[in-house]
C-alpha atoms as a PDB file:
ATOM      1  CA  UNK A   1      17.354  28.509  10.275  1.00  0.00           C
ATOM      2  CA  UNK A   2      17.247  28.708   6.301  1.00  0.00           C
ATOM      3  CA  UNK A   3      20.724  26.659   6.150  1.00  0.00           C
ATOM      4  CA  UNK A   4      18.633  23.886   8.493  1.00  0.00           C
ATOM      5  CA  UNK A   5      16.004  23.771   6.308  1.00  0.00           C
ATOM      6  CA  UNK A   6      18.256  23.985   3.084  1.00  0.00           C
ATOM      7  CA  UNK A   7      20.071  20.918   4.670  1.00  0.00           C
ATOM      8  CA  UNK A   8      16.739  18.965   5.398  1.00  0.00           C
ATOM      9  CA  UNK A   9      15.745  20.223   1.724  1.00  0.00           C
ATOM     10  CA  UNK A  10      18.790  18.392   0.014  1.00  0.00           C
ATOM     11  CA  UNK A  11      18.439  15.137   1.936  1.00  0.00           C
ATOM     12  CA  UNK A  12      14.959  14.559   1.439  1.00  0.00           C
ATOM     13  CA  UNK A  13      15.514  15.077  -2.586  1.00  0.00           C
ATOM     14  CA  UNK A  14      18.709  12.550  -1.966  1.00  0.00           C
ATOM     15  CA  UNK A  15      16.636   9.866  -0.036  1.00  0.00           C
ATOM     16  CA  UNK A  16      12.934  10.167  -1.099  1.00  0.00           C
ATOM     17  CA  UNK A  17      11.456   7.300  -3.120  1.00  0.00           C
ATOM     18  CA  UNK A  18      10.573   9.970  -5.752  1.00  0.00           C
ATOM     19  CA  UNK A  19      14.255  11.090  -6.011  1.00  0.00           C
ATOM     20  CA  UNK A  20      14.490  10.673  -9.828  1.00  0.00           C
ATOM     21  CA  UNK A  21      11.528  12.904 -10.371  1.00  0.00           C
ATOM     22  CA  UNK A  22      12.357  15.611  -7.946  1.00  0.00           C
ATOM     23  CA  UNK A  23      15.571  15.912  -9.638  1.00  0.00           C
ATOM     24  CA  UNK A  24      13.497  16.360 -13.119  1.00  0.00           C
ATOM     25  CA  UNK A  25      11.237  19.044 -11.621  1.00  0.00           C
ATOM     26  CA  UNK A  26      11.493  22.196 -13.829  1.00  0.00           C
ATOM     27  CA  UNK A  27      14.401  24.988 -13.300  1.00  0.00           C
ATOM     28  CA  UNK A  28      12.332  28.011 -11.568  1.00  0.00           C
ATOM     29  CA  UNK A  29       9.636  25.758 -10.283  1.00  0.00           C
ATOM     30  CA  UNK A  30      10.245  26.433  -7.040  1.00  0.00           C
ATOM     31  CA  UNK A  31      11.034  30.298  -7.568  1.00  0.00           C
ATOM     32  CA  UNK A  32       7.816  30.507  -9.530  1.00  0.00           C
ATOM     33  CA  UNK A  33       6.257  28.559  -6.258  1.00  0.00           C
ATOM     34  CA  UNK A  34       8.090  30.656  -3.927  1.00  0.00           C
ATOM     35  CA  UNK A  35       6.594  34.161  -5.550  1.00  0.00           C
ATOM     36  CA  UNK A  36       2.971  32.843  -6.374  1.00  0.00           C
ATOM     37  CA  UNK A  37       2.497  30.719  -3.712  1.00  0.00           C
ATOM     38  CA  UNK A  38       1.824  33.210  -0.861  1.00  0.00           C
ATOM     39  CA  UNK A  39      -0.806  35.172  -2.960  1.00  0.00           C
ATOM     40  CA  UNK A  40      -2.941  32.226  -3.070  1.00  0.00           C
ATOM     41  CA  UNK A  41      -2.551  30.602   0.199  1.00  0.00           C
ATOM     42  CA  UNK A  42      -1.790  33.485   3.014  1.00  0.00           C
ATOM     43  CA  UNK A  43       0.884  32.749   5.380  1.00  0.00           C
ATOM     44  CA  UNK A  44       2.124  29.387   3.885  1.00  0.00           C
ATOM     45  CA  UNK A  45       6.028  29.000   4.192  1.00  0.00           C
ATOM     46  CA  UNK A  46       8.556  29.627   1.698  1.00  0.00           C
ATOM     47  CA  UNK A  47      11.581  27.500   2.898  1.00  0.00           C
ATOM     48  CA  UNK A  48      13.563  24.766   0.535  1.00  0.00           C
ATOM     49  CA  UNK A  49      11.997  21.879   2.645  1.00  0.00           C
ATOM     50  CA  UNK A  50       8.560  22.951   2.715  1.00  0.00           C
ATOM     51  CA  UNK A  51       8.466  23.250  -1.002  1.00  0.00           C
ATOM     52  CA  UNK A  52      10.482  19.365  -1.497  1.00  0.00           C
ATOM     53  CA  UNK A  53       7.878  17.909   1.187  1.00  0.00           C
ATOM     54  CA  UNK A  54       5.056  19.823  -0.915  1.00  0.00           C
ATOM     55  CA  UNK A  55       6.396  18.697  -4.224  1.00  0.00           C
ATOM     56  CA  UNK A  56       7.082  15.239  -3.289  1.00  0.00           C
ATOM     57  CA  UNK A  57       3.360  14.846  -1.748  1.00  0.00           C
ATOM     58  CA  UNK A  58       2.326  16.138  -5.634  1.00  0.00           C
ATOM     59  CA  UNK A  59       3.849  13.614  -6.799  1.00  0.00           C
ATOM     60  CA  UNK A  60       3.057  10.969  -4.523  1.00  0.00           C
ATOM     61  CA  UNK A  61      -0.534  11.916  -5.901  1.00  0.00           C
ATOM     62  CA  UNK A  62       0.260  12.027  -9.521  1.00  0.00           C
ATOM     63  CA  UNK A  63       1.559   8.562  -8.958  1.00  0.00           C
ATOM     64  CA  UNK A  64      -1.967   7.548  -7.558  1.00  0.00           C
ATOM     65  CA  UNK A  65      -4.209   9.819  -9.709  1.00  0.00           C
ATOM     66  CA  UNK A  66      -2.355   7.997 -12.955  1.00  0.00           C
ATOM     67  CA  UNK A  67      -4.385   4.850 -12.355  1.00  0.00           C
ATOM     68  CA  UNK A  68      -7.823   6.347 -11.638  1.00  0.00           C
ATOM     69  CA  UNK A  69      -9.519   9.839 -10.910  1.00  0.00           C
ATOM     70  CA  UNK A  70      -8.535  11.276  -7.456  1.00  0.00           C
ATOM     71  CA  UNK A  71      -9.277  13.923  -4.598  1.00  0.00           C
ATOM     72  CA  UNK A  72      -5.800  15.468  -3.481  1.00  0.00           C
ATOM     73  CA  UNK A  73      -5.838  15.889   0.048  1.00  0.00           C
ATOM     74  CA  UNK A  74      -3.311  18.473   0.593  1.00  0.00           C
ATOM     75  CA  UNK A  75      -3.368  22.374   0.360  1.00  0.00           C
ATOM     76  CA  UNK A  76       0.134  22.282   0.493  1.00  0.00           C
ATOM     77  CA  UNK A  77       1.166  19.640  -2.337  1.00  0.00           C
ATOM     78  CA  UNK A  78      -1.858  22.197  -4.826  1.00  0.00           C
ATOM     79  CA  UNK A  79       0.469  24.976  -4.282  1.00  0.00           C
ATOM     80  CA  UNK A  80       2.755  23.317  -6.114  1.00  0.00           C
ATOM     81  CA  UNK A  81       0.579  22.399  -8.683  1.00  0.00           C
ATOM     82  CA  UNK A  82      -0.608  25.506  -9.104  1.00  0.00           C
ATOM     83  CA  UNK A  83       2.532  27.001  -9.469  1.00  0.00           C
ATOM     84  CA  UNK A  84       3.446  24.765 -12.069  1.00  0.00           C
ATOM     85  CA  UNK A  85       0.123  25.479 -14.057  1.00  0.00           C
ATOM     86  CA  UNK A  86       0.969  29.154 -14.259  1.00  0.00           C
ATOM     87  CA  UNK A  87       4.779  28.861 -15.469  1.00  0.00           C
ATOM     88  CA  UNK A  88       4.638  26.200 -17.652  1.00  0.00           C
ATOM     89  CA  UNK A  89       1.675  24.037 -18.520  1.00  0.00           C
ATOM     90  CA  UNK A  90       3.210  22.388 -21.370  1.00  0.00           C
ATOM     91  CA  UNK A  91       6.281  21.062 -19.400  1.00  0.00           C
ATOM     92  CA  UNK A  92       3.932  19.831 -16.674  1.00  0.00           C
ATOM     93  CA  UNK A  93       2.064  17.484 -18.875  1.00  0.00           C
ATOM     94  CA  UNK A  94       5.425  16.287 -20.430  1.00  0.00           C
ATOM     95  CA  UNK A  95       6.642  15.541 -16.917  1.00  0.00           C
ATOM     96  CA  UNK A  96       3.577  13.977 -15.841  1.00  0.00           C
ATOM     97  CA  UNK A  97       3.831  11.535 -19.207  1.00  0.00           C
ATOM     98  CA  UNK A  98       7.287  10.695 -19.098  1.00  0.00           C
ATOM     99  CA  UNK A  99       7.285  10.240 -15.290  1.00  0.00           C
ATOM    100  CA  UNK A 100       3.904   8.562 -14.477  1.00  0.00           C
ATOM    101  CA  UNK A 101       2.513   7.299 -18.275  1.00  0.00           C
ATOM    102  CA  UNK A 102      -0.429  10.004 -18.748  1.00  0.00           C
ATOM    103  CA  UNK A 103      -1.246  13.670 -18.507  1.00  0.00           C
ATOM    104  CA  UNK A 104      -3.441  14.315 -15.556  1.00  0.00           C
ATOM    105  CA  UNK A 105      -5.567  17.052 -15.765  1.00  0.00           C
ATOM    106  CA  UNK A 106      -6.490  19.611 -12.839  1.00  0.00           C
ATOM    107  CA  UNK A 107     -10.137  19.171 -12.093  1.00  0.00           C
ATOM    108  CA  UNK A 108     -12.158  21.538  -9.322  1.00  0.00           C
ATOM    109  CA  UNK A 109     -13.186  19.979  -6.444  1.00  0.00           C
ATOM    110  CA  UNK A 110     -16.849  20.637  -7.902  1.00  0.00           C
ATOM    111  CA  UNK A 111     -16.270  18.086 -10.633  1.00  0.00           C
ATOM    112  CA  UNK A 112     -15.037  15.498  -8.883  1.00  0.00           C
ATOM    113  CA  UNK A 113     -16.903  12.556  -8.532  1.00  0.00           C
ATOM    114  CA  UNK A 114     -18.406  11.262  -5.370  1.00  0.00           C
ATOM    115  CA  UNK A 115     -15.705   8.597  -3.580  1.00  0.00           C
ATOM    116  CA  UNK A 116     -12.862   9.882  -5.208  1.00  0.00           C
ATOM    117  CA  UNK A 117     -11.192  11.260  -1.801  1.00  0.00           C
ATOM    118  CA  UNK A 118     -11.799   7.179  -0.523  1.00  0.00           C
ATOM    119  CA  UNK A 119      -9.619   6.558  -3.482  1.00  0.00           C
ATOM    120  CA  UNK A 120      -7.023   8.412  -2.689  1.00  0.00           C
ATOM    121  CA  UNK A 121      -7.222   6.957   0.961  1.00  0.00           C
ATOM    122  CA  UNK A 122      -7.556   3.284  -0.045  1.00  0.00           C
ATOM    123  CA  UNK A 123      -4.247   3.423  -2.505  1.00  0.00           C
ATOM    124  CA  UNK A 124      -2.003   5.998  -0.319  1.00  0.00           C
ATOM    125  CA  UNK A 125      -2.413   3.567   1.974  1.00  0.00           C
ATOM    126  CA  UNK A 126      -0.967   0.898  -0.660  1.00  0.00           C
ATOM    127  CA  UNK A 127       1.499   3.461  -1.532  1.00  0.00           C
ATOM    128  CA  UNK A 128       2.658   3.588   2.239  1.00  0.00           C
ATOM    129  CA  UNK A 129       2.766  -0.301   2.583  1.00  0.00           C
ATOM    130  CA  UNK A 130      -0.007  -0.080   5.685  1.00  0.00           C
ATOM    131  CA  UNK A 131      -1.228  -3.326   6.636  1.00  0.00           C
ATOM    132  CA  UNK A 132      -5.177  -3.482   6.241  1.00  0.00           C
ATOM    133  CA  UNK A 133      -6.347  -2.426   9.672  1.00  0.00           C
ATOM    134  CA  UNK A 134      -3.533  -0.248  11.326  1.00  0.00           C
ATOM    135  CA  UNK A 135      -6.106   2.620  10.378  1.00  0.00           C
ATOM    136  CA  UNK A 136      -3.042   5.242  10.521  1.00  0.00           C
ATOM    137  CA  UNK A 137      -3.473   8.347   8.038  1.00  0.00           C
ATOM    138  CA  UNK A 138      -1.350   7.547   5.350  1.00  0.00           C
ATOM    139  CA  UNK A 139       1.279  10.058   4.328  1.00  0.00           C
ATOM    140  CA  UNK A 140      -0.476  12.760   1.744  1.00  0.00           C
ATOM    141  CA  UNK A 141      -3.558  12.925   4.502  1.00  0.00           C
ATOM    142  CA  UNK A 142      -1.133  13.548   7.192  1.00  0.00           C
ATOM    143  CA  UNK A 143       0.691  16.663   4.761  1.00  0.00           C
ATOM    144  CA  UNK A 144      -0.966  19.894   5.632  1.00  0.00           C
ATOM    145  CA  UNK A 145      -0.732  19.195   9.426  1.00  0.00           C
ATOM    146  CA  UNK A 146       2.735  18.087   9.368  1.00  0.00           C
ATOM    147  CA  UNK A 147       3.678  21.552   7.591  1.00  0.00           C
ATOM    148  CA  UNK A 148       1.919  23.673   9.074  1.00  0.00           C
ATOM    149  CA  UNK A 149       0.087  24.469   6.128  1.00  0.00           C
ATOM    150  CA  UNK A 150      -2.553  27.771   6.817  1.00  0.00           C
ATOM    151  CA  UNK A 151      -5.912  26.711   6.340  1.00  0.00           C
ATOM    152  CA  UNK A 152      -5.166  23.003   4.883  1.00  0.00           C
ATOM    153  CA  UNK A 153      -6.645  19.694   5.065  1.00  0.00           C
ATOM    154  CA  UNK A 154      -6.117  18.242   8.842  1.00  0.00           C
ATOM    155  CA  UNK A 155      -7.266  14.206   9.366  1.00  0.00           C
ATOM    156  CA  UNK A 156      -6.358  12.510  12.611  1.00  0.00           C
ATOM    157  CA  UNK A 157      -7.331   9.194  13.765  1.00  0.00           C
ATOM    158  CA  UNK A 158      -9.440   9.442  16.415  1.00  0.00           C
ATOM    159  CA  UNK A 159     -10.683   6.017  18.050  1.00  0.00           C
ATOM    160  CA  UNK A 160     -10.925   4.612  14.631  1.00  0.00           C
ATOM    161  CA  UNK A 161     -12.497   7.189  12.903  1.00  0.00           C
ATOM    162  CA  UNK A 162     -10.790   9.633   9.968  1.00  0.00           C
ATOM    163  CA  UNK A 163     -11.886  12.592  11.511  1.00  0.00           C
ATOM    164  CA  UNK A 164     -11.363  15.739   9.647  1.00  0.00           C
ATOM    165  CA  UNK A 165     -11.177  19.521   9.936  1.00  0.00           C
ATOM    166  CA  UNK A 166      -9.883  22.798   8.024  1.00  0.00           C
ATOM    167  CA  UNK A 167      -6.442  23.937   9.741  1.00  0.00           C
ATOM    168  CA  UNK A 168      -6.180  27.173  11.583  1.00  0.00           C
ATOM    169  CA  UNK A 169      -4.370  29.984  10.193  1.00  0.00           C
ATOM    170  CA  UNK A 170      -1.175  28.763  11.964  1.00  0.00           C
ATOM    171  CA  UNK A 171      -2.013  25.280  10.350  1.00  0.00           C
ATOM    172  CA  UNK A 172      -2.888  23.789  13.580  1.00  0.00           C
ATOM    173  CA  UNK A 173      -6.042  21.627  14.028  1.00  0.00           C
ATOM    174  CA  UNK A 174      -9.219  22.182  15.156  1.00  0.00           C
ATOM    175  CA  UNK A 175     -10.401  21.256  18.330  1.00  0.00           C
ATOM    176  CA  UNK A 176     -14.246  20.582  16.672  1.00  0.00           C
ATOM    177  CA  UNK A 177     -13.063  18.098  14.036  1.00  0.00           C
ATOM    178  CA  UNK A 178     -15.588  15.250  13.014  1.00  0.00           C
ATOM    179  CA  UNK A 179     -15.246  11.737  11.622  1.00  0.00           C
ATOM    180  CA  UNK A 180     -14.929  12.785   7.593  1.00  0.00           C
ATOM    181  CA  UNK A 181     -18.565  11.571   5.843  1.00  0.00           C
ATOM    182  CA  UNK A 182     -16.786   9.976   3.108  1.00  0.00           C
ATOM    183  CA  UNK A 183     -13.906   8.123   5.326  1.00  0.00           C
ATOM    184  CA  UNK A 184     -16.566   6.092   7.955  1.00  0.00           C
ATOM    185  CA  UNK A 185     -15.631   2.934   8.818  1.00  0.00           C
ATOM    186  CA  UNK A 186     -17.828   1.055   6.846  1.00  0.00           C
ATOM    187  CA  UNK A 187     -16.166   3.085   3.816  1.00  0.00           C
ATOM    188  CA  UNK A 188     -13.129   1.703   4.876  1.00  0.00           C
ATOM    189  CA  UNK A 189     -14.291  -2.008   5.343  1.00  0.00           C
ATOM    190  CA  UNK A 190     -15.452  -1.489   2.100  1.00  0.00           C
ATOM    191  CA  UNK A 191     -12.201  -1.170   0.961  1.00  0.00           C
ATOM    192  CA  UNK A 192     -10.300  -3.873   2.947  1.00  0.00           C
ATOM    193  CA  UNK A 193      -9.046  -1.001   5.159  1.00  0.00           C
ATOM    194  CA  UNK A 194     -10.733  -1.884   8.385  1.00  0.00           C
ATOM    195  CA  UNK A 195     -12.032  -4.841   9.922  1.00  0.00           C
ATOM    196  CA  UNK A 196     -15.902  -5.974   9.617  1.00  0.00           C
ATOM    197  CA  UNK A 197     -15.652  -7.132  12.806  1.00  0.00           C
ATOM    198  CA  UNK A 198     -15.028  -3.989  14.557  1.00  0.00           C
ATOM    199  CA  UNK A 199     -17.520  -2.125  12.491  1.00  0.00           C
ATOM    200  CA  UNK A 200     -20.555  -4.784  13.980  1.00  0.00           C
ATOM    201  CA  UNK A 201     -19.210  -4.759  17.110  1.00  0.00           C
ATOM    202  CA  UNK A 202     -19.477  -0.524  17.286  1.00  0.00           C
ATOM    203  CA  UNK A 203     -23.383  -1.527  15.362  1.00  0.00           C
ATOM    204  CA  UNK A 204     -23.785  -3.402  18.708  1.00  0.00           C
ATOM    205  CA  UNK A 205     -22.408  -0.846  20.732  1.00  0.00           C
ATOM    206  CA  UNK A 206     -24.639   1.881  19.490  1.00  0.00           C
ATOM    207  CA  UNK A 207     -27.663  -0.740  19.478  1.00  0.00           C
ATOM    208  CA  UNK A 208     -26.944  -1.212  23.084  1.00  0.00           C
ATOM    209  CA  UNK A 209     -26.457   2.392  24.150  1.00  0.00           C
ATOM    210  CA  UNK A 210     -30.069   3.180  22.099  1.00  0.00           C
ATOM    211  CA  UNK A 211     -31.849   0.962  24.468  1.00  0.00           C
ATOM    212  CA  UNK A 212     -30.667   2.389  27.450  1.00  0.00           C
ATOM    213  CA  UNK A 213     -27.502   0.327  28.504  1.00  0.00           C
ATOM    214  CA  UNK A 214     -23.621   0.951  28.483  1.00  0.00           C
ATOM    215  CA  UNK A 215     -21.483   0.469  25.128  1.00  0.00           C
ATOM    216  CA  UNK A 216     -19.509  -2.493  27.113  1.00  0.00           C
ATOM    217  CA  UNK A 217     -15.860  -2.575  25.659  1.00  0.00           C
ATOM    218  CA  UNK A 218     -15.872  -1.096  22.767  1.00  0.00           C
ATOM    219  CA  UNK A 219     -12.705   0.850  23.638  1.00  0.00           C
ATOM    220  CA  UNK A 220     -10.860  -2.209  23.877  1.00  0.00           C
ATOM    221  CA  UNK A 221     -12.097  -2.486  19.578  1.00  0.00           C
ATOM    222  CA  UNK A 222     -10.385   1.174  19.002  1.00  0.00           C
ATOM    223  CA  UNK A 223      -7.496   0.902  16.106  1.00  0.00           C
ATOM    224  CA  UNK A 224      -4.334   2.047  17.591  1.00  0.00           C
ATOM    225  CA  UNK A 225      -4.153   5.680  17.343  1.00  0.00           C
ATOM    226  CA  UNK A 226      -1.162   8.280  15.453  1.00  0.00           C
ATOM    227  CA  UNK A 227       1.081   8.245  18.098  1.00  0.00           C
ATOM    228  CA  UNK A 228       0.698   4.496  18.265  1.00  0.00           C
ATOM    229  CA  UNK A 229      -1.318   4.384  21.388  1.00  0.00           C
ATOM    230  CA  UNK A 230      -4.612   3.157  21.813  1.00  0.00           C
ATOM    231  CA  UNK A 231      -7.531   6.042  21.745  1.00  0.00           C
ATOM    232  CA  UNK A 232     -11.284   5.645  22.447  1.00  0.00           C
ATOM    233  CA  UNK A 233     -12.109   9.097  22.223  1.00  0.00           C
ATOM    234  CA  UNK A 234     -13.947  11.356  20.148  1.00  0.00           C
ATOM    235  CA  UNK A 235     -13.003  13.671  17.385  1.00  0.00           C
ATOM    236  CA  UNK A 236     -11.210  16.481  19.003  1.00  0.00           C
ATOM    237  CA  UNK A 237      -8.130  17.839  18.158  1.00  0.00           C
ATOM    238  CA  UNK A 238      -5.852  21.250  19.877  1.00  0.00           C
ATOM    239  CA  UNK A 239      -5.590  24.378  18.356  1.00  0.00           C
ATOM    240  CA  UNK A 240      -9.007  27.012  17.532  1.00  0.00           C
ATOM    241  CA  UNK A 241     -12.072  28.037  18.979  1.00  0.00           C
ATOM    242  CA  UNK A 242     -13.582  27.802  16.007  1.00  0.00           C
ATOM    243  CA  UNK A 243     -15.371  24.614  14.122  1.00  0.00           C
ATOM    244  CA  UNK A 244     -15.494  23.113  10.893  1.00  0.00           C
ATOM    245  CA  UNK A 245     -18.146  20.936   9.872  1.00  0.00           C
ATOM    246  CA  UNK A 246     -17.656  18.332   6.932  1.00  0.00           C
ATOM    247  CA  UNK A 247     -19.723  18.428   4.263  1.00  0.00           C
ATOM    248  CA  UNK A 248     -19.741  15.775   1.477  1.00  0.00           C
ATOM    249  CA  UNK A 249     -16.924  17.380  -0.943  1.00  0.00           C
ATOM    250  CA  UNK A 250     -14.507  18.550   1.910  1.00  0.00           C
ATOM    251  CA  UNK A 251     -11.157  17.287   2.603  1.00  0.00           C
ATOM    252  CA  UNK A 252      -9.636  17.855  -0.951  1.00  0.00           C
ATOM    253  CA  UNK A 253      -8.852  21.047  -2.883  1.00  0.00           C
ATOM    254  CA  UNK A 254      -8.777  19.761  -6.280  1.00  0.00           C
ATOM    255  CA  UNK A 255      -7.831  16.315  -8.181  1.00  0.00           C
ATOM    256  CA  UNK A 256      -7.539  14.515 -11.555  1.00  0.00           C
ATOM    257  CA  UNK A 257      -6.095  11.790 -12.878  1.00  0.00           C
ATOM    258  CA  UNK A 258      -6.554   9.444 -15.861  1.00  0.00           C
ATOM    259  CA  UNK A 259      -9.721   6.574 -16.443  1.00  0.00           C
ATOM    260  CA  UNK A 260     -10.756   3.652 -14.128  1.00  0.00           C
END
């Protein structure tokens, strides 16, 4: 399957909005990537298209990260940057100023401020052209589950909530996954992501179920869900036995990105 993947590899670089800057990605990135990578993040793939999807989800972030400090969501598109950090430092900030008008620092997840993964939400959500209130997960929050990635960052929607978990070792998600602290919907009203009126209608809801009565329709409130259908469910996804709980810095592995 490496010619498949090879193939899928060289159309994505041909028809990706970041075309011009994939093509300007350092000679031996991917090599370096492709030798590194697994030593850092056990079982991730190796192929041509799991390194363009990684790179171009890097980038997708640098684009976003330029404007304002930033949580990046994605195990996989790190890897890359990672990789790039230990071959060549100096040609990373050179790419990252000629392509996107600033270097942009790596920061550790530790030192990143609080609402800086609601950030990256809000304007990948720009980035993707999403109408306020379709409530999908926008393209470098849906990265790690899409590859597969071994241990990443999984968010599904889940009867409009951004529900998170750590992926499996086969990058699959898990079935305990809970709405992300800093992605509630009241976050993302706050942000002209979601409606206000759905957020005091679920108010209601819960106000109603506290004193003893039913919730009344608030499935027929529920954004539409990934696949496009219509979900009043809870947060739980296929895949492990095992849980992960969200605490207040999960959901990113690192970020950066220039001043407000």
């Amino acid at each position: 399957m490496g010619w498949m993947n090879g193939l899928r590899a060289a159309r994505l670089r041909r028809t990706s909005p970041w075309r011009a800057a994939l093509a300007d990605l350092p000679t031996g990135l991917e090599s370096c990537w492709r030798a590194s990578a697994p030593r850092e993040y056990e079982g991730i793939q190796t192929d041509a298209f799991f390194f363009v999807r990684a790179a171009e989800g890097l980038l997708r972030f640098f684009d976003i990260a330029a404007r304002r400090p930033c949580a990046l969501p994605s195990d996989a598109a790190d890897s890359v940057w990672h990789a790039w950090l230990r071959m060549d430092p100096v040609s990373l900030e050179r790419f990252c100023r000629t392509h996107f008008g600033t270097a942009l620092p790596h920061t550790g997840r530790g030192d990143m401020a609080h609402g800086a993964l609601l950030r990256t939400f809000s304007s990948n959500c720009t980035q993707d052209g999403m109408a306020p209130g379709l409530m999908r997960v926008p393209s470098l929050f849906a990265l790690d589950a899409a590859l597969r990635m071994p241990r990443g960052h999984g968010y599904w929607n889940r009867g409009g909530q951004i529900c998170y978990a750590r992926l499996n070792e086969r990058g699959r998600g898990m079935w305990r996954n809970r709405p992300h602290p800093e992605l509630t919907l009241s976050a993302l009203v706050s942000v002209g992501l979601a409606d206000p009126r759905v957020l005091a209608a679920r108010a209601r809801g819960h106000a109603a179920t506290a004193d003893g009565s039913s919730c009344g329709s608030m499935g027929d409130l529920a954004f539409a869900g990934d696949d496009g259908s219509s979900s009043d469910g809870g947060c739980d996804g296929g895949g492990s036995d095992s849980g992960s709980s969200c605490g207040c810095s999960c959901g990113s592995s690192c970020g950066g990105g220039g001043g407000d």
